[in-house]
PDB file of N, CA and C in Angstrom:
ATOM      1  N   UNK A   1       8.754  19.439  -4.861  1.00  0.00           N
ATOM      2  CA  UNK A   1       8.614  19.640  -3.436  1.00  0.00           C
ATOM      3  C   UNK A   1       7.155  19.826  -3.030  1.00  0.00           C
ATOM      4  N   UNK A   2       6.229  20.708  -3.871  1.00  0.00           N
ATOM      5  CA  UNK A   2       4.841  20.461  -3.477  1.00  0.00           C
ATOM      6  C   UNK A   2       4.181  19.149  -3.602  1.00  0.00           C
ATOM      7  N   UNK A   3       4.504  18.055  -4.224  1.00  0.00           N
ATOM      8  CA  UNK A   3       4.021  16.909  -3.741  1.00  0.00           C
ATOM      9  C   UNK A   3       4.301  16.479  -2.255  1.00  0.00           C
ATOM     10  N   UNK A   4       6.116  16.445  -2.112  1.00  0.00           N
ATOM     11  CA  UNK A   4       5.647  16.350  -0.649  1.00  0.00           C
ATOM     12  C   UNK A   4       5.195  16.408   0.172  1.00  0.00           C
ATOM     13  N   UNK A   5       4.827  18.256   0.052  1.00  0.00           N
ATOM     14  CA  UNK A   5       4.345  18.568   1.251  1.00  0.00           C
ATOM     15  C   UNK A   5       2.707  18.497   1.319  1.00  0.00           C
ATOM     16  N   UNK A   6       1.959  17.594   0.157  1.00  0.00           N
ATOM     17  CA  UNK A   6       1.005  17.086   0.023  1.00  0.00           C
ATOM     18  C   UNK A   6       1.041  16.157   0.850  1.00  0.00           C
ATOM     19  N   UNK A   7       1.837  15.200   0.530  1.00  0.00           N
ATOM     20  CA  UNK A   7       2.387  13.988   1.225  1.00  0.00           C
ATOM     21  C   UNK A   7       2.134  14.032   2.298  1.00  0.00           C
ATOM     22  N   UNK A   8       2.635  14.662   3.292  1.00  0.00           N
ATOM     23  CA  UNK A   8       3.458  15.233   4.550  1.00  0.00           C
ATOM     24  C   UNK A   8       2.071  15.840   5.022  1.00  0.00           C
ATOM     25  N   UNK A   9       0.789  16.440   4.589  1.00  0.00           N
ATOM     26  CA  UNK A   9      -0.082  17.082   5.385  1.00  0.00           C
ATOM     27  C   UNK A   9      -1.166  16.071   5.576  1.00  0.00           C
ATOM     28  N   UNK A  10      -0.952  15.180   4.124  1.00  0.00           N
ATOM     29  CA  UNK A  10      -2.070  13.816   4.388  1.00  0.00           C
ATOM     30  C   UNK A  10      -1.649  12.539   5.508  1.00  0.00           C
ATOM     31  N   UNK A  11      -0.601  12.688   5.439  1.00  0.00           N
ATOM     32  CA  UNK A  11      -0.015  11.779   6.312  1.00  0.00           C
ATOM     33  C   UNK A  11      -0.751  12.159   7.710  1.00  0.00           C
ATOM     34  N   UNK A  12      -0.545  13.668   7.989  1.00  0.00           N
ATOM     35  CA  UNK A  12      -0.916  14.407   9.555  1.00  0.00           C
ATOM     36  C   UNK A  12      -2.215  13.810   9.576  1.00  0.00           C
ATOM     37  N   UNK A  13      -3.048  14.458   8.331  1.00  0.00           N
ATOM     38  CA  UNK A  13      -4.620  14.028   8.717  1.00  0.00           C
ATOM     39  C   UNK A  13      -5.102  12.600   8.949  1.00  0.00           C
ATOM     40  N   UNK A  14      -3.904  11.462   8.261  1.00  0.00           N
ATOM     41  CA  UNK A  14      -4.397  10.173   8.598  1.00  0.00           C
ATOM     42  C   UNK A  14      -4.252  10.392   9.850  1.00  0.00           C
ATOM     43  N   UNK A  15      -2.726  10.568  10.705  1.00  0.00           N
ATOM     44  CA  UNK A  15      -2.506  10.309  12.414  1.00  0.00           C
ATOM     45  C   UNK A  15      -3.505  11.193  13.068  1.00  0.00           C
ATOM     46  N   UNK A  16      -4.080  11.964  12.470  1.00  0.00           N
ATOM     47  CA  UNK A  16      -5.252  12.709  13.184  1.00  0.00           C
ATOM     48  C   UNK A  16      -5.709  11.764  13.149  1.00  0.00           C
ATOM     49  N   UNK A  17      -6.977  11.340  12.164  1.00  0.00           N
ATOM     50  CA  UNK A  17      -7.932  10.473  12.309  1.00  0.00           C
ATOM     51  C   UNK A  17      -7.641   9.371  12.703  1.00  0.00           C
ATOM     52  N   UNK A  18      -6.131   8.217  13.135  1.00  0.00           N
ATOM     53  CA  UNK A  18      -6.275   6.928  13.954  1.00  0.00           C
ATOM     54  C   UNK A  18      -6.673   7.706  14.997  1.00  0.00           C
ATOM     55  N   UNK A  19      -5.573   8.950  15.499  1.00  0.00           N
ATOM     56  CA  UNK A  19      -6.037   9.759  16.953  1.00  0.00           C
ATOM     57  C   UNK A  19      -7.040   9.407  17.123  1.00  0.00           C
ATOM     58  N   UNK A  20      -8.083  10.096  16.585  1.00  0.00           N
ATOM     59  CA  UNK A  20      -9.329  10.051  17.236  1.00  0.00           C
ATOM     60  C   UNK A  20     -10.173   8.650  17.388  1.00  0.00           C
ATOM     61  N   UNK A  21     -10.237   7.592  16.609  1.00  0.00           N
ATOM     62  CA  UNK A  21     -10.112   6.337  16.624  1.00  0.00           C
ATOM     63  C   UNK A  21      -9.942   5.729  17.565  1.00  0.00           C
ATOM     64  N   UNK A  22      -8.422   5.952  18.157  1.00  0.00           N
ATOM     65  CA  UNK A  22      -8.024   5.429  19.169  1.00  0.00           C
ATOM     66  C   UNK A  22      -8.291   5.921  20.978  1.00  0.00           C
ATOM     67  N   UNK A  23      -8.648   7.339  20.520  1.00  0.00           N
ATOM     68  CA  UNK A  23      -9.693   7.769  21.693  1.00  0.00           C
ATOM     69  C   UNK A  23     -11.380   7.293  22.007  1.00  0.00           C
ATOM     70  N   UNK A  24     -11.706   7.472  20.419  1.00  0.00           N
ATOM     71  CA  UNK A  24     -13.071   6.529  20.905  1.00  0.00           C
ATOM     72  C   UNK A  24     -13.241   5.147  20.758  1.00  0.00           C
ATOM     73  N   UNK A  25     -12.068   4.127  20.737  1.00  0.00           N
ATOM     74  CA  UNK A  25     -11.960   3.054  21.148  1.00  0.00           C
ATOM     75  C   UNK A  25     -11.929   3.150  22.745  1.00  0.00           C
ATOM     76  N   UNK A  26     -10.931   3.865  23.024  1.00  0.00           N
ATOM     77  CA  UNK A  26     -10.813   4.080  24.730  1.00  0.00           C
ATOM     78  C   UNK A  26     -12.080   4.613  25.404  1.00  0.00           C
ATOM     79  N   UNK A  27     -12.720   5.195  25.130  1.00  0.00           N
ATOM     80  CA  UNK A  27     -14.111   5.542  25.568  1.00  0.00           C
ATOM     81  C   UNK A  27     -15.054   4.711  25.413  1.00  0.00           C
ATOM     82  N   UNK A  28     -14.911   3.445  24.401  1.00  0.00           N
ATOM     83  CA  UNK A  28     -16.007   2.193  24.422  1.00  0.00           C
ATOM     84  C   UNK A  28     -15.620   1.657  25.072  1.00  0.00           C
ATOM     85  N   UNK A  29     -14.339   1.159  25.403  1.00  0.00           N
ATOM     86  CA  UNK A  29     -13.928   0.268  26.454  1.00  0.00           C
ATOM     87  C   UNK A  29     -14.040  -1.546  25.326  1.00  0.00           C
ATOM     88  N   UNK A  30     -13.655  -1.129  23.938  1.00  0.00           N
ATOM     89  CA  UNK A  30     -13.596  -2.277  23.202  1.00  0.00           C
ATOM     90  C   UNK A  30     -12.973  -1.674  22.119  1.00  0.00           C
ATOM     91  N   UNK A  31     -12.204  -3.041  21.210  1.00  0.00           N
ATOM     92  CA  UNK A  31     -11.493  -2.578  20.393  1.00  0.00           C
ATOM     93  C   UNK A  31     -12.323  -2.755  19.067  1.00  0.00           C
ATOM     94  N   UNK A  32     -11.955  -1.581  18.533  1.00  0.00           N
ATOM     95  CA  UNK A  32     -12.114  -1.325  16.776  1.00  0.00           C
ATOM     96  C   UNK A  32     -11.459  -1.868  15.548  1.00  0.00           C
ATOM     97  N   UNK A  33     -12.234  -2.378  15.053  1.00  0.00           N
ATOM     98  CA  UNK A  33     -11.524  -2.854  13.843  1.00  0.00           C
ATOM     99  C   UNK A  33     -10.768  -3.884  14.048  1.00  0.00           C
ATOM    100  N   UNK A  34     -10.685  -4.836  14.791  1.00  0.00           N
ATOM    101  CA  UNK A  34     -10.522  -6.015  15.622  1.00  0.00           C
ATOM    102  C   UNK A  34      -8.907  -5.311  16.153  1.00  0.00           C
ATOM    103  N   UNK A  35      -8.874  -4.403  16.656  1.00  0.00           N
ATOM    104  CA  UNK A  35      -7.729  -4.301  17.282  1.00  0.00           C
ATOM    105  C   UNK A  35      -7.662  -4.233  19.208  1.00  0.00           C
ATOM    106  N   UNK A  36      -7.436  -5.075  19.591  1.00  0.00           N
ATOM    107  CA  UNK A  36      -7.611  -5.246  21.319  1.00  0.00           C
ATOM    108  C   UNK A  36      -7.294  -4.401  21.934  1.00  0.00           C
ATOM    109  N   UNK A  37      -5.790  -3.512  21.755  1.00  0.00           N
ATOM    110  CA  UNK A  37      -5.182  -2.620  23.004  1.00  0.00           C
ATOM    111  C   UNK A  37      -4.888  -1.281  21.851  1.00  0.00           C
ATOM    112  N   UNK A  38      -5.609  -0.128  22.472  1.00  0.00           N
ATOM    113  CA  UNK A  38      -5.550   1.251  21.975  1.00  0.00           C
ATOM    114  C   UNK A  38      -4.389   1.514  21.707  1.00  0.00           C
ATOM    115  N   UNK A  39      -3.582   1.135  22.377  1.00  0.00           N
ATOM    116  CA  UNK A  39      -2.273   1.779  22.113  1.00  0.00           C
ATOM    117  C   UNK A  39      -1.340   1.371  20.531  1.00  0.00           C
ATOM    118  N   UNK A  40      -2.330   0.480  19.787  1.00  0.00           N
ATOM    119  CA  UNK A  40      -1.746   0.416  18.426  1.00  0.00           C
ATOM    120  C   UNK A  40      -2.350   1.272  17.686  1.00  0.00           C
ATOM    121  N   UNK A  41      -3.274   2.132  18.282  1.00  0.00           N
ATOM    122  CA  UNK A  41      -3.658   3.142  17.134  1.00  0.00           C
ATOM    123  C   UNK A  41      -2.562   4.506  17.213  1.00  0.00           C
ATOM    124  N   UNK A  42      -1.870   4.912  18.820  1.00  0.00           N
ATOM    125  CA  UNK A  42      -1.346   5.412  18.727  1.00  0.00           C
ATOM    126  C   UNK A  42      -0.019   5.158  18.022  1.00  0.00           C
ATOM    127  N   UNK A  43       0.654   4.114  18.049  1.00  0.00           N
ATOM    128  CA  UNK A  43       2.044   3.719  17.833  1.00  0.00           C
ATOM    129  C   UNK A  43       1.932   4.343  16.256  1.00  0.00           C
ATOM    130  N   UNK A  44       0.695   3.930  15.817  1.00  0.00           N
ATOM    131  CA  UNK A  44       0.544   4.033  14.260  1.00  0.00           C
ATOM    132  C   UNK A  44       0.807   5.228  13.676  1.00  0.00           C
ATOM    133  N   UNK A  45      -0.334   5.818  14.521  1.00  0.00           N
ATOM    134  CA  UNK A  45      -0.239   7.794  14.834  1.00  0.00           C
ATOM    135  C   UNK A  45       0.798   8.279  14.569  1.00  0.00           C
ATOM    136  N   UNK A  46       1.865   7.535  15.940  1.00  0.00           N
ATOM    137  CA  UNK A  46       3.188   8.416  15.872  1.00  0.00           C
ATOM    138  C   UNK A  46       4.356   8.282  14.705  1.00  0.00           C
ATOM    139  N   UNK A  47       3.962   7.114  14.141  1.00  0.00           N
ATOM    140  CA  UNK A  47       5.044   6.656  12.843  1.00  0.00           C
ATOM    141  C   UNK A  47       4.397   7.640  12.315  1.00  0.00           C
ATOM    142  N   UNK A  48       3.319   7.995  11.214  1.00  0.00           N
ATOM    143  CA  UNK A  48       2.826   8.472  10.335  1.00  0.00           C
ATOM    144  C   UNK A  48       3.407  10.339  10.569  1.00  0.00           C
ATOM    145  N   UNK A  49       3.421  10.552  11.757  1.00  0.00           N
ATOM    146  CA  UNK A  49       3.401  12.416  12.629  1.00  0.00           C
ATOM    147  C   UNK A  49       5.043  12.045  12.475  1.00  0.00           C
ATOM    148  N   UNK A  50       5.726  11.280  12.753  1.00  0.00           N
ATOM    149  CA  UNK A  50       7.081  11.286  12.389  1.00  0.00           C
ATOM    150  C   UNK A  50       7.867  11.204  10.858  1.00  0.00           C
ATOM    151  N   UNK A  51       7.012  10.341   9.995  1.00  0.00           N
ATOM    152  CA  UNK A  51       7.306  10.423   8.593  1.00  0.00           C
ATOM    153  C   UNK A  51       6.985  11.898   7.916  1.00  0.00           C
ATOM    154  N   UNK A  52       6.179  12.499   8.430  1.00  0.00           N
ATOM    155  CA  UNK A  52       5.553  14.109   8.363  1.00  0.00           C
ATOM    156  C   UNK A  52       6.671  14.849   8.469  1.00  0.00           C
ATOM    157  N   UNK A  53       7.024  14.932   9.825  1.00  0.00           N
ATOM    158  CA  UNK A  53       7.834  15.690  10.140  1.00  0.00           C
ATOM    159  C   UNK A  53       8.978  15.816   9.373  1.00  0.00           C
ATOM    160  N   UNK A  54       9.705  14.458   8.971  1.00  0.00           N
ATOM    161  CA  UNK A  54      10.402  14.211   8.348  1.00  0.00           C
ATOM    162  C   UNK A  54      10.649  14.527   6.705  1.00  0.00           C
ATOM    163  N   UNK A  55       9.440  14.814   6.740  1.00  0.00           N
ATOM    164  CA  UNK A  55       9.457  14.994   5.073  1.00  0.00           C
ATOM    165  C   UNK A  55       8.869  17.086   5.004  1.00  0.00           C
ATOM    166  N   UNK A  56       8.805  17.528   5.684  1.00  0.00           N
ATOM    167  CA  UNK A  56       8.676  18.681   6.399  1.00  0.00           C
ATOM    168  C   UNK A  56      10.419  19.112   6.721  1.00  0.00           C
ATOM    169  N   UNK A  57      11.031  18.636   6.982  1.00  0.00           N
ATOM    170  CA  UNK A  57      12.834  18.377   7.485  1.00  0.00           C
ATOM    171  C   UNK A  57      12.837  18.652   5.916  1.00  0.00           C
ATOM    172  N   UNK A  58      13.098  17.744   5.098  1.00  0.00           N
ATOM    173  CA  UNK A  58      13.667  17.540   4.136  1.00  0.00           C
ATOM    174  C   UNK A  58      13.367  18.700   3.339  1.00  0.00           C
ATOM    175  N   UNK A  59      11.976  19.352   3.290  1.00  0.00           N
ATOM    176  CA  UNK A  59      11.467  19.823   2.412  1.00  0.00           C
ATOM    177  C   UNK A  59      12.533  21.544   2.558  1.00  0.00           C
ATOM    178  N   UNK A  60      12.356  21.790   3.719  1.00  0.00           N
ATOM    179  CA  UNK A  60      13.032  23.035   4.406  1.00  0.00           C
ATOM    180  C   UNK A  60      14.651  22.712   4.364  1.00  0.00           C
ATOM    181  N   UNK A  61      15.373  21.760   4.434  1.00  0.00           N
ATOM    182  CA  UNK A  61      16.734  21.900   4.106  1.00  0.00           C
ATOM    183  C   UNK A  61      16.502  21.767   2.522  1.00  0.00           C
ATOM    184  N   UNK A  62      15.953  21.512   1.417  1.00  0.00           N
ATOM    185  CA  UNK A  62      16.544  21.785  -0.024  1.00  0.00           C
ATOM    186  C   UNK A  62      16.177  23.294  -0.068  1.00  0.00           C
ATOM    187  N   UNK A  63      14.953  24.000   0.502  1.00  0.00           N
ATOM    188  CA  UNK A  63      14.797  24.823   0.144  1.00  0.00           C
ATOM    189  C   UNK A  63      15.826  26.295   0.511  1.00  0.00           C
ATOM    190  N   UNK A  64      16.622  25.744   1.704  1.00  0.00           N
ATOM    191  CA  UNK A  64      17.388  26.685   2.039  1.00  0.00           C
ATOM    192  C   UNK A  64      18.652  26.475   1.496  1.00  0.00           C
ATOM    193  N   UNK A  65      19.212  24.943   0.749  1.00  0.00           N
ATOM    194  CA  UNK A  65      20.156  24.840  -0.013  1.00  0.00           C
ATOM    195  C   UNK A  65      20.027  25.385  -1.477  1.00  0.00           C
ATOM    196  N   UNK A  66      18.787  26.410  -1.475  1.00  0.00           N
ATOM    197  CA  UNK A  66      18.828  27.380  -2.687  1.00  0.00           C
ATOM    198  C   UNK A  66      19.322  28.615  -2.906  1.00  0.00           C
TER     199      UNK A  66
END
């Protein structure tokens, strides 16, 4: 289970860092990393903050099925 929640905190810090990515794309007013519309840095964000969560879920139901 502590790998997971390795897993699960690196995951956060990637969707942190598109976050911010995708804010200072929006503040250049051009896309990064040849990507055109900001809003794929978020979409990305939110998969990654949802696989987190998810593995955060999992981690807390085995531990209470102890």
């Amino acid at each position: 289970m502590k790998a997971l929640k390795w897993i699960a905190w690196i995951l956060i810090v990637a969707a942190v860092i598109i976050i911010i990515l995708g804010i200072i794309s929006l503040i250049m007013g051009r896309g990064l990393f040849g990507f055109v519309h900001v809003v794929n840095y978020f979409h990305v964000a939110n998969s990654l903050l949802l696989l987190a969560i998810a593995l955060f879920v999992a981690i807390r139901i085995n531990n209470l099925e102890k």
